[in-house]
C-alpha atoms as a PDB file:
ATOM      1  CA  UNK A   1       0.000   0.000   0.000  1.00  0.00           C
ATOM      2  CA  UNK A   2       1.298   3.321  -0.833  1.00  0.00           C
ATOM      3  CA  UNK A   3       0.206   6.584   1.029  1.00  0.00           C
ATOM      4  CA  UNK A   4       1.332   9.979  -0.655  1.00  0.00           C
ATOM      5  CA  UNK A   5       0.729  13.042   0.784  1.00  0.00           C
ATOM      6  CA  UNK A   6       0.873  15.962  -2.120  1.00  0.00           C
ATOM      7  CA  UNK A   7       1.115  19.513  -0.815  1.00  0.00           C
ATOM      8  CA  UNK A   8       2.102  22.710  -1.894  1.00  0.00           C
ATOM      9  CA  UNK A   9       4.760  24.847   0.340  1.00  0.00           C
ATOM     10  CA  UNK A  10       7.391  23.219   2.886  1.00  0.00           C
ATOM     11  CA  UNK A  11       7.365  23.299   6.264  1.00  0.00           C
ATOM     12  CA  UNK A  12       9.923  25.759   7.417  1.00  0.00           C
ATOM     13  CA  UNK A  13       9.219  24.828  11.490  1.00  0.00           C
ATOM     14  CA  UNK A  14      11.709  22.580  12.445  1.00  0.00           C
ATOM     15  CA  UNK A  15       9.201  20.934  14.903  1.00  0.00           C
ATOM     16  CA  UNK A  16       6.363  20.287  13.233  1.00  0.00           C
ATOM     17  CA  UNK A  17       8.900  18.663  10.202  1.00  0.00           C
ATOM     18  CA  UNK A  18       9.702  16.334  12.745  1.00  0.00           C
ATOM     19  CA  UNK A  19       6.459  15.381  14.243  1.00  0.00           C
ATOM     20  CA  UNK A  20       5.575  14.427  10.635  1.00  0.00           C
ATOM     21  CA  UNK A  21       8.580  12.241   9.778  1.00  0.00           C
ATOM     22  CA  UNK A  22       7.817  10.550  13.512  1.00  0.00           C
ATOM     23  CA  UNK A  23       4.098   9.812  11.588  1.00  0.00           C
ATOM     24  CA  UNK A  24       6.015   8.696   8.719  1.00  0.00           C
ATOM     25  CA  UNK A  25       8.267   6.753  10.878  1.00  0.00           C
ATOM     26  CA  UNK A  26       5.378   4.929  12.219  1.00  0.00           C
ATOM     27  CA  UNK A  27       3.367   4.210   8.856  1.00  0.00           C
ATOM     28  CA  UNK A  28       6.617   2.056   8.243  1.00  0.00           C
ATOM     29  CA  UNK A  29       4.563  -0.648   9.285  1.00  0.00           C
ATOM     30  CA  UNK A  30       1.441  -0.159   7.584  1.00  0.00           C
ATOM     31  CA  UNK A  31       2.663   1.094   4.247  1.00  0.00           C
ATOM     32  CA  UNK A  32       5.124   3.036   1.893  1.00  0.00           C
ATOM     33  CA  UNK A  33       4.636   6.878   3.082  1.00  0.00           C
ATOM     34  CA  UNK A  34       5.968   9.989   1.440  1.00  0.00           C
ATOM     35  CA  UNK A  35       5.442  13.245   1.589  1.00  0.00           C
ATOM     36  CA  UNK A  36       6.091  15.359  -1.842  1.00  0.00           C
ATOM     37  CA  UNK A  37       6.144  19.135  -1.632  1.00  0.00           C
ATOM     38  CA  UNK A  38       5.320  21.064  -4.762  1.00  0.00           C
ATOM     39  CA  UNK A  39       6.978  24.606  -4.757  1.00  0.00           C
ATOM     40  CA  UNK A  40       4.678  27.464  -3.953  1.00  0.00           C
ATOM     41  CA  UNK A  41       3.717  30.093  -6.806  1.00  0.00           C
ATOM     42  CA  UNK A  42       4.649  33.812  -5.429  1.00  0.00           C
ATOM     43  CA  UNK A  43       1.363  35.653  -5.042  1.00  0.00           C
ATOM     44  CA  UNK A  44       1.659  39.322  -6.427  1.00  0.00           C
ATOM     45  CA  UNK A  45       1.096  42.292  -3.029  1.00  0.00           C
ATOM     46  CA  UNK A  46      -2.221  43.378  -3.695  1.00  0.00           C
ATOM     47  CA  UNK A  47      -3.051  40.286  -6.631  1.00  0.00           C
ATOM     48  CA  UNK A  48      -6.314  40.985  -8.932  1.00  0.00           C
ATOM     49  CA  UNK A  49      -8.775  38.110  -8.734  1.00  0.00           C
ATOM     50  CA  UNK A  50      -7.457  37.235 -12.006  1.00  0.00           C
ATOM     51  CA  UNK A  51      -3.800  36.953 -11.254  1.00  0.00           C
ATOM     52  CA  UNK A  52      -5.115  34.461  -8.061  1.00  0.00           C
ATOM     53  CA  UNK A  53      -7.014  32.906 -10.443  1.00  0.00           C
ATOM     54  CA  UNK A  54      -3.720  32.285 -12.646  1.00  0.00           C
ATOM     55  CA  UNK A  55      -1.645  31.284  -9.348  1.00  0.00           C
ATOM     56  CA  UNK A  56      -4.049  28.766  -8.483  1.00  0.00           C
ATOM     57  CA  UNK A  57      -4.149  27.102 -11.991  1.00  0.00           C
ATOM     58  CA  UNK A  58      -0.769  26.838 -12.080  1.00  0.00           C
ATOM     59  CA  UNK A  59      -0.315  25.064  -8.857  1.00  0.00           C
ATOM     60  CA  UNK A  60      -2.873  22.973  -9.319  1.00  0.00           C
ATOM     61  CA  UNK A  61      -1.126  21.969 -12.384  1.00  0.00           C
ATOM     62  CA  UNK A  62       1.399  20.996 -10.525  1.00  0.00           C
ATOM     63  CA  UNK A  63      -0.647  18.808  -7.958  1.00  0.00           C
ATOM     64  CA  UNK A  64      -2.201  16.827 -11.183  1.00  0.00           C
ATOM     65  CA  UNK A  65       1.373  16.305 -12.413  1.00  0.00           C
ATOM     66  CA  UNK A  66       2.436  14.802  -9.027  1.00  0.00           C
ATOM     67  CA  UNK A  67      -0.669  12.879  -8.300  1.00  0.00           C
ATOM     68  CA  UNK A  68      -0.294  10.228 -11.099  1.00  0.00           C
ATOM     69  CA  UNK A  69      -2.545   7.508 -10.303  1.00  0.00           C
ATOM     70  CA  UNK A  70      -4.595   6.109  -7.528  1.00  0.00           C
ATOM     71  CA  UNK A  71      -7.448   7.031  -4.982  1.00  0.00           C
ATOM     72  CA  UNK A  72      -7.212  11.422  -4.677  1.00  0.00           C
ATOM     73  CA  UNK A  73      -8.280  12.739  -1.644  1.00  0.00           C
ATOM     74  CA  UNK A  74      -8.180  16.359  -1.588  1.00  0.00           C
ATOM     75  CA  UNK A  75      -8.260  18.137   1.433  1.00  0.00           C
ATOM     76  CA  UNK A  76     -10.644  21.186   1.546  1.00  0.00           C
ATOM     77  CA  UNK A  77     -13.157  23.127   3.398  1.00  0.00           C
ATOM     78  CA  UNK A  78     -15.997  22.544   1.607  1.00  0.00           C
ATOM     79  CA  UNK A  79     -15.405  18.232   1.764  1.00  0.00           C
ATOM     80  CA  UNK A  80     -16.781  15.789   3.575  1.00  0.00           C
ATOM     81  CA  UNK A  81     -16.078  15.588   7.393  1.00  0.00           C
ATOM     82  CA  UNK A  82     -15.713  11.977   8.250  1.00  0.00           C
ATOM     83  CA  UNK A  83     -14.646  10.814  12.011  1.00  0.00           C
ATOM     84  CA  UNK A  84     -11.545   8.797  12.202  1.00  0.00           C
ATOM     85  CA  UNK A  85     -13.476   5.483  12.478  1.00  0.00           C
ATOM     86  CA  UNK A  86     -15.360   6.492   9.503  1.00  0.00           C
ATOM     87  CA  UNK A  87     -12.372   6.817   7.885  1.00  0.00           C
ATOM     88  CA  UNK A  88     -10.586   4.425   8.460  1.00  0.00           C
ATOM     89  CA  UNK A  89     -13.405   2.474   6.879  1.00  0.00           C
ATOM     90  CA  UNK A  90     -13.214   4.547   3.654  1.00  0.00           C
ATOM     91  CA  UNK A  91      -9.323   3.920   3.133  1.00  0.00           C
ATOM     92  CA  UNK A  92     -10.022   0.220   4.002  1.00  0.00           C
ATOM     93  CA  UNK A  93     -12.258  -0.125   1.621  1.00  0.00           C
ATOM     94  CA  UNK A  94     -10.035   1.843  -1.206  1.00  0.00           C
ATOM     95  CA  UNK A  95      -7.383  -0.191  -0.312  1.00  0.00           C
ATOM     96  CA  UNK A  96      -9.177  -3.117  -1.289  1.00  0.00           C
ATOM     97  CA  UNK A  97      -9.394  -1.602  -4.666  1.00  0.00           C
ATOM     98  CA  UNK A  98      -5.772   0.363  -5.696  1.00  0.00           C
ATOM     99  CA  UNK A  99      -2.875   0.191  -3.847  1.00  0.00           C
ATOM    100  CA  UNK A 100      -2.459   4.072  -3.976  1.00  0.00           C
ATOM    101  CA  UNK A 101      -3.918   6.935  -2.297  1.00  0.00           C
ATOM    102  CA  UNK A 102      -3.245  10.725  -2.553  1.00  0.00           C
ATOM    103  CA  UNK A 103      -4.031  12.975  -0.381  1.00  0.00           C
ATOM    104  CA  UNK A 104      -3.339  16.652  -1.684  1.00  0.00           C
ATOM    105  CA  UNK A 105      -3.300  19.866   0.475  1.00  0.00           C
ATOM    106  CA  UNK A 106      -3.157  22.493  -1.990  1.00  0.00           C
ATOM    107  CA  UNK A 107      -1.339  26.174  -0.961  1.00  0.00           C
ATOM    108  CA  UNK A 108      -2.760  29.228   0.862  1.00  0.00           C
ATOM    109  CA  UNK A 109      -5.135  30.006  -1.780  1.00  0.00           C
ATOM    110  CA  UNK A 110      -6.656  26.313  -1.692  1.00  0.00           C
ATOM    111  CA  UNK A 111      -6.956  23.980  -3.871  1.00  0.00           C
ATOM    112  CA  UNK A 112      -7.971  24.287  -8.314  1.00  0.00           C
ATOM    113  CA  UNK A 113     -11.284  23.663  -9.594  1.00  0.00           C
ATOM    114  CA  UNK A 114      -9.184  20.728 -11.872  1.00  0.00           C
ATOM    115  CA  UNK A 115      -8.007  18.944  -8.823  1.00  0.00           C
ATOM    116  CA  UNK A 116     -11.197  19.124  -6.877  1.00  0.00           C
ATOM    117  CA  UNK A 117     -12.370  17.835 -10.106  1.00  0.00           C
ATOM    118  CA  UNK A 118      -9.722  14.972 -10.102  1.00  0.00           C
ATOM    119  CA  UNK A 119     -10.229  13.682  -6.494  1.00  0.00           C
ATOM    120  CA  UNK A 120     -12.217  10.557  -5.600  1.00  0.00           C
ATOM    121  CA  UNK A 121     -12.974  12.040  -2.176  1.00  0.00           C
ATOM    122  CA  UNK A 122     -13.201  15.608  -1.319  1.00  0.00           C
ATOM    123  CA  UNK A 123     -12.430  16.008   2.684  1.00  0.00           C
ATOM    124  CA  UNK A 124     -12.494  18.309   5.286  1.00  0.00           C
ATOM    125  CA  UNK A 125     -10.226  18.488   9.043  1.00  0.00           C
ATOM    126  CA  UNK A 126     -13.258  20.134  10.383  1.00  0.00           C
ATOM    127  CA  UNK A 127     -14.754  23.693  10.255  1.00  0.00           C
ATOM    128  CA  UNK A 128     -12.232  25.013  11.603  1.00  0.00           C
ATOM    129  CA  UNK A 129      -9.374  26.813   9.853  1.00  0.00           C
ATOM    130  CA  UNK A 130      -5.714  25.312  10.284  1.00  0.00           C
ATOM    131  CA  UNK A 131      -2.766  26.187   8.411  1.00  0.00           C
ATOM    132  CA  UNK A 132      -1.414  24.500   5.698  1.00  0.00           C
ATOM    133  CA  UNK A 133       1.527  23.146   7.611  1.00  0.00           C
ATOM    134  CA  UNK A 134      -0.429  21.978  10.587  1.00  0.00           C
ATOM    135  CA  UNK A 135      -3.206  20.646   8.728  1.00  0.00           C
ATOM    136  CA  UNK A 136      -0.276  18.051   7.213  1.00  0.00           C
ATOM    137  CA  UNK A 137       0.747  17.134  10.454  1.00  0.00           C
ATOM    138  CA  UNK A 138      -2.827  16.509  11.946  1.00  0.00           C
ATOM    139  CA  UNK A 139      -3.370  14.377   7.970  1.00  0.00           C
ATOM    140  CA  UNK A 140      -0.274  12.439   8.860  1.00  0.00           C
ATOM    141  CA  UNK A 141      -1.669  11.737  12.325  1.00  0.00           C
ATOM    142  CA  UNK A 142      -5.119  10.972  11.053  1.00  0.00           C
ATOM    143  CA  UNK A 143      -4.099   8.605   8.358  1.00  0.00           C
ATOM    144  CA  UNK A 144      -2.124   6.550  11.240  1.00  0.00           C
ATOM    145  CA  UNK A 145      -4.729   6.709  13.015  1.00  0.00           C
ATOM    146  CA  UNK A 146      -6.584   4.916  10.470  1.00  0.00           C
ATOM    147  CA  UNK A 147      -4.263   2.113  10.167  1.00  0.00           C
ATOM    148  CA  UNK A 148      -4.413   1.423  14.155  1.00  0.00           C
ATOM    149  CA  UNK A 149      -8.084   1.120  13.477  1.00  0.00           C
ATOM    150  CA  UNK A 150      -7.912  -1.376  10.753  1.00  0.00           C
ATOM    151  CA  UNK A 151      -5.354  -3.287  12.213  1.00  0.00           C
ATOM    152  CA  UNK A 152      -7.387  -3.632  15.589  1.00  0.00           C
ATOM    153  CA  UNK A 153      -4.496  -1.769  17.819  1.00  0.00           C
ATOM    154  CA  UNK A 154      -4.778   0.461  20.920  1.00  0.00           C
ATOM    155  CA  UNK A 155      -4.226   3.690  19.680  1.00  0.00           C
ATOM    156  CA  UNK A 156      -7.618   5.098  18.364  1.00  0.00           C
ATOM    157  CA  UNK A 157      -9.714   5.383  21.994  1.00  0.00           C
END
C-alpha cells in the first residue's frame, strides 16, 4: 500500500517537520509513506482576482502532475467531514481496490477547480481553519490513526 501526501509549500518549522517524519516513521509498518512538496507560486502584493485565479491554476497543475494515479483525496473546506473510524473504513475499503492513495493539500489560496475535479474524495479536518503546515501534520496523524483502526491496535480510543 502506498500513502502519498501531495502539498504545496514546505514546512519551514523545524518541529512540526519532525512530528511528521515521527508519523512517517510509524506508517513504516502499515505502508510506503511519502510526503512530496510542490513549490509554492509567489502571489503578487495586492493580486487581482485574475492573477489568483492564474496562481491557483498553475499550482494545481502541478498537484495533477504529481498525483499520477490512484485514490485522490483532496483536502478542503468545503469536503466531507468523516470521524476517524469512519475513515478508516473509507481507506479500508479503497485499499481493497488500488494500492495508492493521494491525499493533496493544496497552498494558501486552496486547492484548483481541476483537482477538486480529479479527487475521488473531497475532505475536510473540520470547520475550523488550520494552516497549511499543521493541517499536514494533523493528515499524517489521522491517516495513522486509520491504520491502528484497521489493524485492531490500541491507539484510536
Amino acid at each position: 500500500m502506498n500513502v502519498n501526501i501531495i502539498c504545496v509549500g514546505k514546512i519551514k518549522e523545524a518541529y512540526l517537520r519532525e512530528a511528521v517524519d515521527e508519523y512517517a516513521k510509524r506508517l513504516g509498518r502499515f505502508c510506503r509513506f511519502t510526503v512530496t512538496e510542490l513549490p509554492d507560486r509567489r502571489i503578487p502584493e495586492n493580486a487581482s482576482a485574475a492573477e489568483e485565479r492564474a496562481v491557483l491554476e498553475a499550482e494545481g497543475a502541478d498537484v495533477l502532475r504529481a498525483m499520477g494515479k490512484g485514490y485522490a483525496v483532496a483536502l478542503c473546506v468545503e469536503g466531507k467531514e468523516l470521524s476517524s473510524g469512519e475513515l478508516a473504513e473509507k481507506l479500508a475499503a479503497v485499499f481493497q481496490q488500488t494500492s495508492t492513495v493521494n491525499f493533496v493539500i493544496g497552498g494558501s489560496l486552496g486547492l484548483s477547480a481541476a483537482v477538486k475535479e480529479r479527487a475521488d474524495l473531497c475532505l475536510s479536518l473540520g470547520r475550523i481553519t488550520l494552516p497549511h503546515r499543521l493541517a499536514r501534520l494533523v493528515l499524517a496523524e489521522q491517516i495513522y490513526r486509520c491504520f491502528k483502526i484497521n489493524a485492531n491496535e490500541t491507539y484510536h480510543k
